[in-house]
N, C-alpha and C. Protein backbone atom coordinates (compact mmCIF):
# COMPACT_ATOMS: atom_id res chain seq x y z
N UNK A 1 27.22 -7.79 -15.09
CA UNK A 1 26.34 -8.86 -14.65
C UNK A 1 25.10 -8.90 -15.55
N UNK A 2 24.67 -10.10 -15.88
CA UNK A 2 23.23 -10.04 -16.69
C UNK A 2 22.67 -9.50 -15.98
N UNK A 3 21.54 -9.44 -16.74
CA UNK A 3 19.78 -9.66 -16.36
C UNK A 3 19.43 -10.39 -15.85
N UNK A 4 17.99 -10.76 -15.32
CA UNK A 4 17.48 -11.61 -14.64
C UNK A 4 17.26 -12.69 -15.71
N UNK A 5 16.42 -12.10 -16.22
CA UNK A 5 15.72 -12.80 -17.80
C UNK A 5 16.87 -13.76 -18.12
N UNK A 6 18.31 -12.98 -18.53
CA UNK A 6 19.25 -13.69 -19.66
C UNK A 6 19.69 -14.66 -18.19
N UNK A 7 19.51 -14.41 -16.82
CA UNK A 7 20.01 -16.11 -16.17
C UNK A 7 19.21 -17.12 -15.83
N UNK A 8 17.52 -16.78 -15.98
CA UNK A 8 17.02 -17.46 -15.87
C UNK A 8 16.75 -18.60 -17.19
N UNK A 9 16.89 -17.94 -17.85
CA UNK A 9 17.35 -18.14 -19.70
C UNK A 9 18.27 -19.43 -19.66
N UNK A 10 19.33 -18.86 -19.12
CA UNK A 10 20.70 -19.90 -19.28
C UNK A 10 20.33 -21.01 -18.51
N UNK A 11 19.58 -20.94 -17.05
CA UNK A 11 19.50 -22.17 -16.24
C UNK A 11 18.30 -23.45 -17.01
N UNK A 12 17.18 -22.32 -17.20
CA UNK A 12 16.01 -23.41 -18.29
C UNK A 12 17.21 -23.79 -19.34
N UNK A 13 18.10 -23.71 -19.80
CA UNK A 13 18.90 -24.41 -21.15
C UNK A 13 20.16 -25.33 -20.05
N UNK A 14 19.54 -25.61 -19.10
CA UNK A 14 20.81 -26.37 -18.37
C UNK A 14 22.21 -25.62 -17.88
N UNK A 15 22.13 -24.69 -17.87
CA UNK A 15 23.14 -23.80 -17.36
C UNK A 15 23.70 -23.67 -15.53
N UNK A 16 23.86 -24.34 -14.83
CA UNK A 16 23.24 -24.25 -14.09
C UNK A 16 24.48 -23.17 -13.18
N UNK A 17 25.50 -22.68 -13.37
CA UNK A 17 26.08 -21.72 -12.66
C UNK A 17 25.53 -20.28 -12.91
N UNK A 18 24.36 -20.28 -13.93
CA UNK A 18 23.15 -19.35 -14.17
C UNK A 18 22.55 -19.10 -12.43
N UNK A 19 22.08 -20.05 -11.99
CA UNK A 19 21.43 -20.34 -10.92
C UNK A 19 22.30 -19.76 -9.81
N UNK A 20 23.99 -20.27 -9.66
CA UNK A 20 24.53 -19.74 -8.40
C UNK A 20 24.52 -18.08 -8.48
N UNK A 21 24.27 -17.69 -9.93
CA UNK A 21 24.57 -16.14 -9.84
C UNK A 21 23.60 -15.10 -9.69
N UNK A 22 22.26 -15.84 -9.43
CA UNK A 22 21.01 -15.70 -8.88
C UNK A 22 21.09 -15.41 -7.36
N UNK A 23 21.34 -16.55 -6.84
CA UNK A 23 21.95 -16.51 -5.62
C UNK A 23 22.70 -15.88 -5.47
N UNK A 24 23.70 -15.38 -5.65
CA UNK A 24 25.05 -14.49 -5.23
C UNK A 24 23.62 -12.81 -5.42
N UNK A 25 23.01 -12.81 -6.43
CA UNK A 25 22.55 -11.42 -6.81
C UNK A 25 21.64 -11.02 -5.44
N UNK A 26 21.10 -12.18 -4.59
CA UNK A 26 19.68 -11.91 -4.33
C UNK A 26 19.77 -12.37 -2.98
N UNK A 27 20.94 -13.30 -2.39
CA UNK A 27 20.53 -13.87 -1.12
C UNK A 27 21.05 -13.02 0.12
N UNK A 28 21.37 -11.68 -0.31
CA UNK A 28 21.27 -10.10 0.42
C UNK A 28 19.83 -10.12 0.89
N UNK A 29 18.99 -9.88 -0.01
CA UNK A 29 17.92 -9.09 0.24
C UNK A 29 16.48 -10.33 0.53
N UNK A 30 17.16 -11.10 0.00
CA UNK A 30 16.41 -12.18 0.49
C UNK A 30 16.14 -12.60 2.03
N UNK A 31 17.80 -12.52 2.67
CA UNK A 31 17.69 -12.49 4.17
C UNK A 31 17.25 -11.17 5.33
N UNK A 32 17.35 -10.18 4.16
CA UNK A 32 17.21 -9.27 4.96
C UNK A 32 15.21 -9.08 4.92
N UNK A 33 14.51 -9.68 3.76
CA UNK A 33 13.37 -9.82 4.29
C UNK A 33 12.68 -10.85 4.81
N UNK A 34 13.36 -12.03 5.06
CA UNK A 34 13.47 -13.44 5.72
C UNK A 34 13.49 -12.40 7.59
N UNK A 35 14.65 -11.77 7.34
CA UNK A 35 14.92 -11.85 8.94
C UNK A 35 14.52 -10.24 9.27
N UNK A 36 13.71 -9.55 8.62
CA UNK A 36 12.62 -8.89 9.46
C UNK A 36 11.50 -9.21 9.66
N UNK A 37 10.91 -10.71 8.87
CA UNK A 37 9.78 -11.21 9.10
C UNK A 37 9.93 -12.35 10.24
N UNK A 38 11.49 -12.56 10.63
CA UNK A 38 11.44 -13.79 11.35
C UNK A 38 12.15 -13.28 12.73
N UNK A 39 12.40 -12.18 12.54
CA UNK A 39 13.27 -11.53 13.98
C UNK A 39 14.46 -12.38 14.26
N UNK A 40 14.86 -13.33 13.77
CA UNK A 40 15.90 -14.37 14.46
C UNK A 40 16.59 -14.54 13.17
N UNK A 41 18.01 -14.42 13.57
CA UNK A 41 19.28 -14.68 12.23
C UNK A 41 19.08 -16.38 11.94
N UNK A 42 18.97 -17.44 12.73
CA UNK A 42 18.94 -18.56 12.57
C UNK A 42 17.87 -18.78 11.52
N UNK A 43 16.23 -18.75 12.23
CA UNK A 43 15.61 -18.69 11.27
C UNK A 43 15.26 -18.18 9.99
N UNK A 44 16.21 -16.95 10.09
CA UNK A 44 16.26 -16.24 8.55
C UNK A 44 17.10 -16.91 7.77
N UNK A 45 18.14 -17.22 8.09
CA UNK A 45 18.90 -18.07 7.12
C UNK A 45 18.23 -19.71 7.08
N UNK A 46 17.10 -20.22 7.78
CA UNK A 46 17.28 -21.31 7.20
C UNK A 46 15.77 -21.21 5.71
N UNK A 47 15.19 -19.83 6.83
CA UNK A 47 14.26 -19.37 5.66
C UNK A 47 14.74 -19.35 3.88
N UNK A 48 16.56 -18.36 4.15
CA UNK A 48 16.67 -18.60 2.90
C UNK A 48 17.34 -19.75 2.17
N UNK A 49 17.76 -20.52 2.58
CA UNK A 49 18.03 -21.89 2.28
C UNK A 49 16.87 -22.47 1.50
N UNK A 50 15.64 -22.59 2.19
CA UNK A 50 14.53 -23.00 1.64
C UNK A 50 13.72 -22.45 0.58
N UNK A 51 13.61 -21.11 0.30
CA UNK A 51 13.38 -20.58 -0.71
C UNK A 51 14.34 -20.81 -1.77
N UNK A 52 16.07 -20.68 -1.45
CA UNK A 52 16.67 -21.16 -3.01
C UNK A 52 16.21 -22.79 -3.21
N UNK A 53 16.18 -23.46 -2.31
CA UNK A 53 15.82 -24.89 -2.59
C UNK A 53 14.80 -24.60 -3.65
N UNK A 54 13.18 -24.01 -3.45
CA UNK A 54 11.83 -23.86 -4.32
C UNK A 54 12.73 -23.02 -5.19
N UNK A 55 13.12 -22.41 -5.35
CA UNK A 55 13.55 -21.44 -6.62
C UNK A 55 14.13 -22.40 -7.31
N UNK A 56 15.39 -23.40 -6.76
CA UNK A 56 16.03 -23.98 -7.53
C UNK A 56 14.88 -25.56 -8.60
N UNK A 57 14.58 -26.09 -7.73
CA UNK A 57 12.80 -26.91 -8.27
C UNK A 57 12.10 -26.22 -9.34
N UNK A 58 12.07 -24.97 -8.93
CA UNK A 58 10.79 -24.67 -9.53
C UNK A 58 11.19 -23.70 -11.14
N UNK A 59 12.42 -23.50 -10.98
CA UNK A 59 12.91 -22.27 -11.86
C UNK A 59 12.73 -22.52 -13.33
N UNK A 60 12.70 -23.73 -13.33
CA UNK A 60 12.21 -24.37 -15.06
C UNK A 60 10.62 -24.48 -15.51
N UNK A 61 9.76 -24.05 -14.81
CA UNK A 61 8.93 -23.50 -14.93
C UNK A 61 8.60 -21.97 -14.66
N UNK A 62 9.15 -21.35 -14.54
CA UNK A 62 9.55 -19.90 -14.66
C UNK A 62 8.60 -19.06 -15.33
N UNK A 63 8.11 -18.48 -15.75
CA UNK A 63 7.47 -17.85 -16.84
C UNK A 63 7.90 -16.55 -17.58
N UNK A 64 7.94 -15.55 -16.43
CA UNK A 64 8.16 -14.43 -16.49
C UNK A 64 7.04 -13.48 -16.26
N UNK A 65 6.14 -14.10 -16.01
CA UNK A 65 4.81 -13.08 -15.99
C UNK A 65 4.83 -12.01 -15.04
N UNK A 66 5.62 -12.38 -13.98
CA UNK A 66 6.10 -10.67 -12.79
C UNK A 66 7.86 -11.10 -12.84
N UNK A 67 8.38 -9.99 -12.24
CA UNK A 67 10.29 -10.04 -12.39
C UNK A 67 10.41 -11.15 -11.81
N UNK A 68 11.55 -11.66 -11.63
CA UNK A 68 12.42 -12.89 -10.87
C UNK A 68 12.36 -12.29 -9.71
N UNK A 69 12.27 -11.05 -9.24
CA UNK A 69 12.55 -10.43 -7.73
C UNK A 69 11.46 -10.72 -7.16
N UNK A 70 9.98 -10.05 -7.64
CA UNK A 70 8.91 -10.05 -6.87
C UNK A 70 8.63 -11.92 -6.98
N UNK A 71 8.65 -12.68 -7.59
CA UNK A 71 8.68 -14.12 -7.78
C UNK A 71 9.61 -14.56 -6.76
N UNK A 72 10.86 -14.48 -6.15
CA UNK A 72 11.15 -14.72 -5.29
C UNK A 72 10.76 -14.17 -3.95
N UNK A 73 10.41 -12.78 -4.11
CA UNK A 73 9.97 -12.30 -3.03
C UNK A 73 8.75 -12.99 -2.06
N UNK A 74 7.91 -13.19 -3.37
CA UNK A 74 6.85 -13.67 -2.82
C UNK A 74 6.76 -15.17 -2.19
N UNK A 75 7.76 -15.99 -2.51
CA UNK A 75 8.47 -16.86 -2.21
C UNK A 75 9.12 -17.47 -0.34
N UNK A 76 9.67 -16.15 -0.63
CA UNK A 76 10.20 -15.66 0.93
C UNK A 76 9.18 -15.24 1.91
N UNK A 77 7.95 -14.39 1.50
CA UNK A 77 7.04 -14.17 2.59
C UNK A 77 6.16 -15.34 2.63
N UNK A 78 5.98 -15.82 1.67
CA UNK A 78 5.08 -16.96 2.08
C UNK A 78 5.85 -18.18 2.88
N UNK A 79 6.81 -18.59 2.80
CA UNK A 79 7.79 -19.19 3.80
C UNK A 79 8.22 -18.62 5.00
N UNK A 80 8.47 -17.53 5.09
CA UNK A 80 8.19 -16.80 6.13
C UNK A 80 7.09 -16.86 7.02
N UNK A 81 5.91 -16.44 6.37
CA UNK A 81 4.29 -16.67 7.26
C UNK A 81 4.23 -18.17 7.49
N UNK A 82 4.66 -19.26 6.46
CA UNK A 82 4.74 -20.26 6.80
C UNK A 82 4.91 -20.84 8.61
N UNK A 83 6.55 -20.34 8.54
CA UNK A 83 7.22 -20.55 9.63
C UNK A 83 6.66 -20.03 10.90
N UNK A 84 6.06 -18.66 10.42
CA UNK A 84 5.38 -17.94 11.69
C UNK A 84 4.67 -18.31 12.15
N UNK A 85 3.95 -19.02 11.36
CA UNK A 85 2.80 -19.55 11.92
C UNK A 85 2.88 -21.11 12.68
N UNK A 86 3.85 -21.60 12.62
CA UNK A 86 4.28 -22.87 12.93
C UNK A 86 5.10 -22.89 14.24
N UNK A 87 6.10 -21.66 14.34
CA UNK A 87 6.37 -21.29 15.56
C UNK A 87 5.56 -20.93 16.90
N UNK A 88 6.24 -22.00 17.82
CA UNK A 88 5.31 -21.90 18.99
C UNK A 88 5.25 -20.80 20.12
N UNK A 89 6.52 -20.47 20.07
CA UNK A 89 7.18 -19.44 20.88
C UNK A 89 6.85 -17.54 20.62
N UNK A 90 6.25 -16.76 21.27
CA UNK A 90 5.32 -16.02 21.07
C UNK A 90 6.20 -14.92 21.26
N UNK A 91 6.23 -13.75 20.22
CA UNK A 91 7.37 -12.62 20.07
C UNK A 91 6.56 -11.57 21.16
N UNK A 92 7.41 -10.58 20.99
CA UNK A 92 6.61 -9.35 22.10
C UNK A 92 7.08 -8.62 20.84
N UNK A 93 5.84 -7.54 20.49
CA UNK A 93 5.69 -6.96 19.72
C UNK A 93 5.27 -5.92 19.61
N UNK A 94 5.58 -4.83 19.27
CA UNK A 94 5.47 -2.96 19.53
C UNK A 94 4.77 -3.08 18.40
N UNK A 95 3.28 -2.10 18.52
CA UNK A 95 2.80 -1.61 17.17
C UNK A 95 2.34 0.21 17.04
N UNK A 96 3.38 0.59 17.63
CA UNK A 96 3.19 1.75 17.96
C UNK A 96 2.50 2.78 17.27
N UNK A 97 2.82 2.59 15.70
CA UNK A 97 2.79 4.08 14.99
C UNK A 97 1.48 3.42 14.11
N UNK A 98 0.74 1.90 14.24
CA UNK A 98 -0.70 1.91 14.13
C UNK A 98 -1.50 2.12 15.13
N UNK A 99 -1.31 3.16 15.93
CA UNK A 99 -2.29 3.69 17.15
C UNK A 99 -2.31 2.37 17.90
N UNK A 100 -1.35 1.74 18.14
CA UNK A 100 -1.63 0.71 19.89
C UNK A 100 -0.42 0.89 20.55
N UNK A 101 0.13 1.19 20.35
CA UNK A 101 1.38 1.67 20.71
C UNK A 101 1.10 1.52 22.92
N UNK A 102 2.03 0.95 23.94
CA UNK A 102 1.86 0.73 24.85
C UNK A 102 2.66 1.52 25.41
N UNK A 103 2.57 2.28 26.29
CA UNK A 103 3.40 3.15 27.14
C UNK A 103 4.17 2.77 27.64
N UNK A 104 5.27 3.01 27.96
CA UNK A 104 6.54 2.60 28.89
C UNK A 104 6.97 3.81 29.89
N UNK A 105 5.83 2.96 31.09
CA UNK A 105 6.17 4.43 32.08
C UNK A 105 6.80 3.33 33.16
N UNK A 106 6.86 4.14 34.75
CA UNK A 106 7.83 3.17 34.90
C UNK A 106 8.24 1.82 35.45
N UNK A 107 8.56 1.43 36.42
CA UNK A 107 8.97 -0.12 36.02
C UNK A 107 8.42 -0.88 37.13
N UNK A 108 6.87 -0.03 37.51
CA UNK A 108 6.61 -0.65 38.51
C UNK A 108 5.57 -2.03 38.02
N UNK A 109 5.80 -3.14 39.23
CA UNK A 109 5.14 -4.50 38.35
C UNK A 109 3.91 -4.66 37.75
N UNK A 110 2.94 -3.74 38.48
CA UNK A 110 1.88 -3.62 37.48
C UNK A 110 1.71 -3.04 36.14
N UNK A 111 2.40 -1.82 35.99
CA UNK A 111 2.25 -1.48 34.54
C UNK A 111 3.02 -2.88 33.77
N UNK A 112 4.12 -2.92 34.38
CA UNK A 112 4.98 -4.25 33.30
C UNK A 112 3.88 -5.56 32.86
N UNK A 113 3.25 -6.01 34.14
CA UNK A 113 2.40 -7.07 33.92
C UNK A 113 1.18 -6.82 32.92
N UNK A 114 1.00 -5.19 33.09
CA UNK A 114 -0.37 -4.82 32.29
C UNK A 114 0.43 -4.72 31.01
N UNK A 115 1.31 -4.14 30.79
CA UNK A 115 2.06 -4.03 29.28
C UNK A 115 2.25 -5.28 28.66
N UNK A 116 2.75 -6.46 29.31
CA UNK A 116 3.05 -7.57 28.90
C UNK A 116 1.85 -8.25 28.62
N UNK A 117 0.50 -8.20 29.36
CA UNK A 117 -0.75 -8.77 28.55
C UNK A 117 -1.34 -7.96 27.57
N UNK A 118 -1.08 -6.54 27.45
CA UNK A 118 -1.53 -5.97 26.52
C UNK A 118 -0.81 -6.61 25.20
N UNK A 119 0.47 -6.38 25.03
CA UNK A 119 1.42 -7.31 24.12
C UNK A 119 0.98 -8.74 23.55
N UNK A 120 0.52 -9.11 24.36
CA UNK A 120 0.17 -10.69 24.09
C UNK A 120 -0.83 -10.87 23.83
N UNK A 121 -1.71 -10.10 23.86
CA UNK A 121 -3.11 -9.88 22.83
C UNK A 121 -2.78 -9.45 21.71
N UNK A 122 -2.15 -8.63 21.43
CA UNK A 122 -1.64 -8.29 20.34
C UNK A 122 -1.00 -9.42 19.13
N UNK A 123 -0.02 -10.02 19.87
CA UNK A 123 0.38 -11.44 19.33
C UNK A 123 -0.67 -12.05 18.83
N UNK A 124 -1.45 -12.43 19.84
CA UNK A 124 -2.86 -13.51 19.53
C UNK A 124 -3.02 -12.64 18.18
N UNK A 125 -3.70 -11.24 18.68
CA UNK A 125 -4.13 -10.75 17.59
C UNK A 125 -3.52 -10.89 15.89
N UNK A 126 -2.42 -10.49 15.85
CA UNK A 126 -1.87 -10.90 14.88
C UNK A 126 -1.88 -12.16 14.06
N UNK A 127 -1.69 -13.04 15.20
CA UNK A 127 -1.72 -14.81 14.82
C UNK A 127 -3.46 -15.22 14.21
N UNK A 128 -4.36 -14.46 14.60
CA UNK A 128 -5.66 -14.90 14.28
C UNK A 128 -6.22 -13.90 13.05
N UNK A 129 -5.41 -12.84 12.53
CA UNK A 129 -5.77 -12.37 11.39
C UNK A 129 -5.80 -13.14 9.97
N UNK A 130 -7.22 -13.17 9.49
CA UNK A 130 -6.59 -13.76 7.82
C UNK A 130 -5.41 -14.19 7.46
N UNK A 131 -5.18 -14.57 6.76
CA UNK A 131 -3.95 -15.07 6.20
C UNK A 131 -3.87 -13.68 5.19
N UNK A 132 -4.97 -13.21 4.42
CA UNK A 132 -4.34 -11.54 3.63
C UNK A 132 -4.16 -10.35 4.48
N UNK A 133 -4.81 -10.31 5.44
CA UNK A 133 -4.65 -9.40 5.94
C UNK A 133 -2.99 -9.39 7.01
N UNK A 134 -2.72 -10.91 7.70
CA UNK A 134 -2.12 -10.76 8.07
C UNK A 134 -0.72 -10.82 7.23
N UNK A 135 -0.42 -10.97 6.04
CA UNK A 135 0.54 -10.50 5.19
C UNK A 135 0.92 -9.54 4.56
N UNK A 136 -0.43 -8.72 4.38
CA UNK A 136 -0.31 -7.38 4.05
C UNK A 136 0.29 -6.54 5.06
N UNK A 137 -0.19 -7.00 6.61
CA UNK A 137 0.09 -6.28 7.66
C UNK A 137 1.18 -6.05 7.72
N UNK A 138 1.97 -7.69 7.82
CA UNK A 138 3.34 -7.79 8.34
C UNK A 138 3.91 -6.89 6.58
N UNK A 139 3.93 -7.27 5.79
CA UNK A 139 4.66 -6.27 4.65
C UNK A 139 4.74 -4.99 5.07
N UNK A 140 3.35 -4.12 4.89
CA UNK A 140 3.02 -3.08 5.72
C UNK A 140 4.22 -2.17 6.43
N UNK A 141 4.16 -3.28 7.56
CA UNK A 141 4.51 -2.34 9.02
C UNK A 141 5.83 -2.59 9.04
N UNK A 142 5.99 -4.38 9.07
CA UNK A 142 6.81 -4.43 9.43
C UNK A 142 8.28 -4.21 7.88
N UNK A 143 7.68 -4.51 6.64
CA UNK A 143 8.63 -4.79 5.90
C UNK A 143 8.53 -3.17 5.25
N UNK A 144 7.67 -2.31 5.36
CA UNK A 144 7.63 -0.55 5.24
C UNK A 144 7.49 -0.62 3.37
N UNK A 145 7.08 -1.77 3.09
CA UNK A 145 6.64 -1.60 2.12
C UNK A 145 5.36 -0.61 1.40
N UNK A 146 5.39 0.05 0.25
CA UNK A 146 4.07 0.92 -0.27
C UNK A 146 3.28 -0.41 -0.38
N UNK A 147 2.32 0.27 -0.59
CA UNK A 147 0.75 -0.49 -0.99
C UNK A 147 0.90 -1.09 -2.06
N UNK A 148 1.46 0.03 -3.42
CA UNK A 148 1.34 -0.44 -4.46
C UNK A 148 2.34 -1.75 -5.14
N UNK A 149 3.25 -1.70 -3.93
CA UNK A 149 4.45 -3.14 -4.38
C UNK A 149 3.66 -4.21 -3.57
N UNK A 150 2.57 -4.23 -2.42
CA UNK A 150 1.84 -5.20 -1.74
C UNK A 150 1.45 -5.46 -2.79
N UNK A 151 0.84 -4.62 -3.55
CA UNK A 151 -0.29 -5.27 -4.46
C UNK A 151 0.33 -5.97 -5.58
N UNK A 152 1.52 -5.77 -5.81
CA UNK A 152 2.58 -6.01 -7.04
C UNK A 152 2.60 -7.74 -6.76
N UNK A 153 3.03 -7.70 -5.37
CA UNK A 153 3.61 -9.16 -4.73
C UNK A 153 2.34 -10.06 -5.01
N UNK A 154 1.04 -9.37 -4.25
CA UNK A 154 -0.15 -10.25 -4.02
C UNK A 154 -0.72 -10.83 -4.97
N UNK A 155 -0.07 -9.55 -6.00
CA UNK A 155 -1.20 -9.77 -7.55
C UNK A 155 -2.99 -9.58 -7.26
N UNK A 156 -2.90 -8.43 -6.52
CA UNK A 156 -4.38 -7.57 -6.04
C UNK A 156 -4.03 -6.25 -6.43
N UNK A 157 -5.45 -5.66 -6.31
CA UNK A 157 -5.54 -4.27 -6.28
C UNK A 157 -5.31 -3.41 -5.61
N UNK A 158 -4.25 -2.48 -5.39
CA UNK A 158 -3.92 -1.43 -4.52
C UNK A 158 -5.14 -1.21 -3.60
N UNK A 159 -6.34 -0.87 -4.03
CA UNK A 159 -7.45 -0.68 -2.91
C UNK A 159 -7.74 -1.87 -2.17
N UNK A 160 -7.98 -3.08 -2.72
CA UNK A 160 -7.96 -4.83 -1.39
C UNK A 160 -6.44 -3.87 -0.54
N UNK A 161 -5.19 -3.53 -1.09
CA UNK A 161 -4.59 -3.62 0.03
C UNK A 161 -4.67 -2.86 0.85
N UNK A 162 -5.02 -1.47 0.54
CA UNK A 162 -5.19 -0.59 1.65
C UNK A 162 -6.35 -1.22 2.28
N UNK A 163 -7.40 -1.71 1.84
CA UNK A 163 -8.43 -2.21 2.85
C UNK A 163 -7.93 -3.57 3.57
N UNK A 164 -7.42 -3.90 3.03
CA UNK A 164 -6.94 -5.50 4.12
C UNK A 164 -5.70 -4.97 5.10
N UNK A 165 -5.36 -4.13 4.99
CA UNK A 165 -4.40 -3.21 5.76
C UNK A 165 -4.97 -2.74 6.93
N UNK A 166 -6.19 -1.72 6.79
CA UNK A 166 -6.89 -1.40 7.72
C UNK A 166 -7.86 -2.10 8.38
N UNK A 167 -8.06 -2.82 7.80
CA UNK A 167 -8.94 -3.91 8.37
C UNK A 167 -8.24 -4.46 9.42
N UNK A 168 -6.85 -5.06 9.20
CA UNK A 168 -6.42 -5.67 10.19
C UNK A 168 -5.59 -4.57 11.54
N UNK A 169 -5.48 -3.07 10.96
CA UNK A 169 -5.43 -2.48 12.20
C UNK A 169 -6.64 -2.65 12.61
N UNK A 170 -7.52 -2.28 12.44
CA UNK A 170 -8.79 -2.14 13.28
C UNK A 170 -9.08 -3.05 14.05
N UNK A 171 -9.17 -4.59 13.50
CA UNK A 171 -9.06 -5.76 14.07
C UNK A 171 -7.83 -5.66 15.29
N UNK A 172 -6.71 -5.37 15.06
CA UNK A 172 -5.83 -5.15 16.29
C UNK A 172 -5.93 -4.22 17.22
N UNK A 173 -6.31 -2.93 16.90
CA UNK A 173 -6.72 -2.05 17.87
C UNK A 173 -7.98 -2.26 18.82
N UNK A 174 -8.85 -3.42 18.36
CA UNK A 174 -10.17 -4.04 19.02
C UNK A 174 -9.71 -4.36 19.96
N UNK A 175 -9.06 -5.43 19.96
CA UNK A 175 -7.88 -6.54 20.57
C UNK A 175 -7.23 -6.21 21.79
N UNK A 176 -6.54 -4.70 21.52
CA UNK A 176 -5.80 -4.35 22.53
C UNK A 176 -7.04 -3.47 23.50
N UNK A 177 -8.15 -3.11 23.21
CA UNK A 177 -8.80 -2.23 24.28
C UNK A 177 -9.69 -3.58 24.54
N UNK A 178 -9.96 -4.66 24.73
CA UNK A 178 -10.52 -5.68 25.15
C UNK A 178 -10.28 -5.35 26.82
C-alpha cells in the first residue's frame, strides 16, 4: 500500500481511486474516534460520512504541513464537537478518574435522584467549557490521548494543553460541589 503523501499526490493529479484508498486506509479509525466522541453508532457513522465529504472538497488543497492522519483527525473532532454541541439530548456521563467521580451506593431514590443531578451538572458543565478546553478535555479523557498528540492536533504547545486540561477539570470539579 502507498503512503499517504504518494495518494494524496495521485488524487491532486486527478486520480481519484487515490481517494477511495484513503478511505479504505482510515475510515477504521476515523469511526472509532467519531464514535467515542459521539457515544452513538448512528451518529458516528454519519460523522464519518461528513468528514470524507470535507476531505474529499478539500484534498486539493492539501499541503502537507502536518500528516494526512492528524489533518483528518482534526477534521473528525471538530465535526464531532460540532455535532455535540448541536445535540439536544443530554448524555449521562462518569468522570471518575478526574476526581468527580459519583458513588454508586445503593438504589435507594434519593441517592439515584442526587446522582442523576450531580451528572447533569456535569453535562452543563462540560457543554459551557471553552471551546479549547472543552476539546482538549474530551481528547484527554475521553479519547486517552497524550498531551503531546493534543498539542500535535491543536497546533499548540504541550503546556496550553496541560493547562487547558486542568483548567477545565477544575472548572468541572467546581460544578459538581455546587
Amino acid at each position: 500500500m502507498q503512503d499517504d503523501k504518494q495518494l494524496v499526490n495521485r488524487f491532486q493529479k486527478g486520480e481519484e481511486r487515490a481517494f477511495n484508498e484513503l478511505v479504505r486506509k482510515y475510515q477504521t479509525q476515523i469511526y472509532a474516534v467519531a464514535r467515542g466522541m459521539m457515544r452513538s453508532h448512528e451518529e458516528a457513522e454519519d460523522i464519518v460520512q461528513e468528514v470524507f465529504i470535507r476531505v474529499y472538497q478539500r484534498l486539493n488543497n492539501f499541503r502537507g504541513d502536518s500528516t494526512f492522519f492528524t489533518w483528518i483527525y482534526r477534521i473528525t473532532v471538530n465535526l464531532s464537537l460540532n455535532a455535540l454541541r448541536k445535540r439536544k439530548a443530554r448524555q449521562i456521563l462518569s468522570i471518575d478518574n478526574a476526581g468527580l467521580s459519583i458513588a454508586s451506593k445503593a438504589d435507594h431514590p434519593d441517592i439515584k435522584m442526587e446522582k442523576a443531578e450531580t451528572m447533569e451538572r456535569i453535562a452543563r458543565a462540560i457543554e459551557k467549557l471553552p471551546g479549547k478546553q472543552k476539546m482538549v478535555f474530551t481528547l484527554r479523557y475521553y479519547q486517552g490521548l497524550p498531551h503531546a498528540e493534543i498539542a500535535r492536533i491543536m497546533n499548540r504547545d504541550v503546556g496550553t494543553i496541560r493547562a487547558n486540561y486542568h483548567q477545565a477539570i477544575r472548572k468541572l470539579q467546581k460544578a459538581v460541589q455546587l
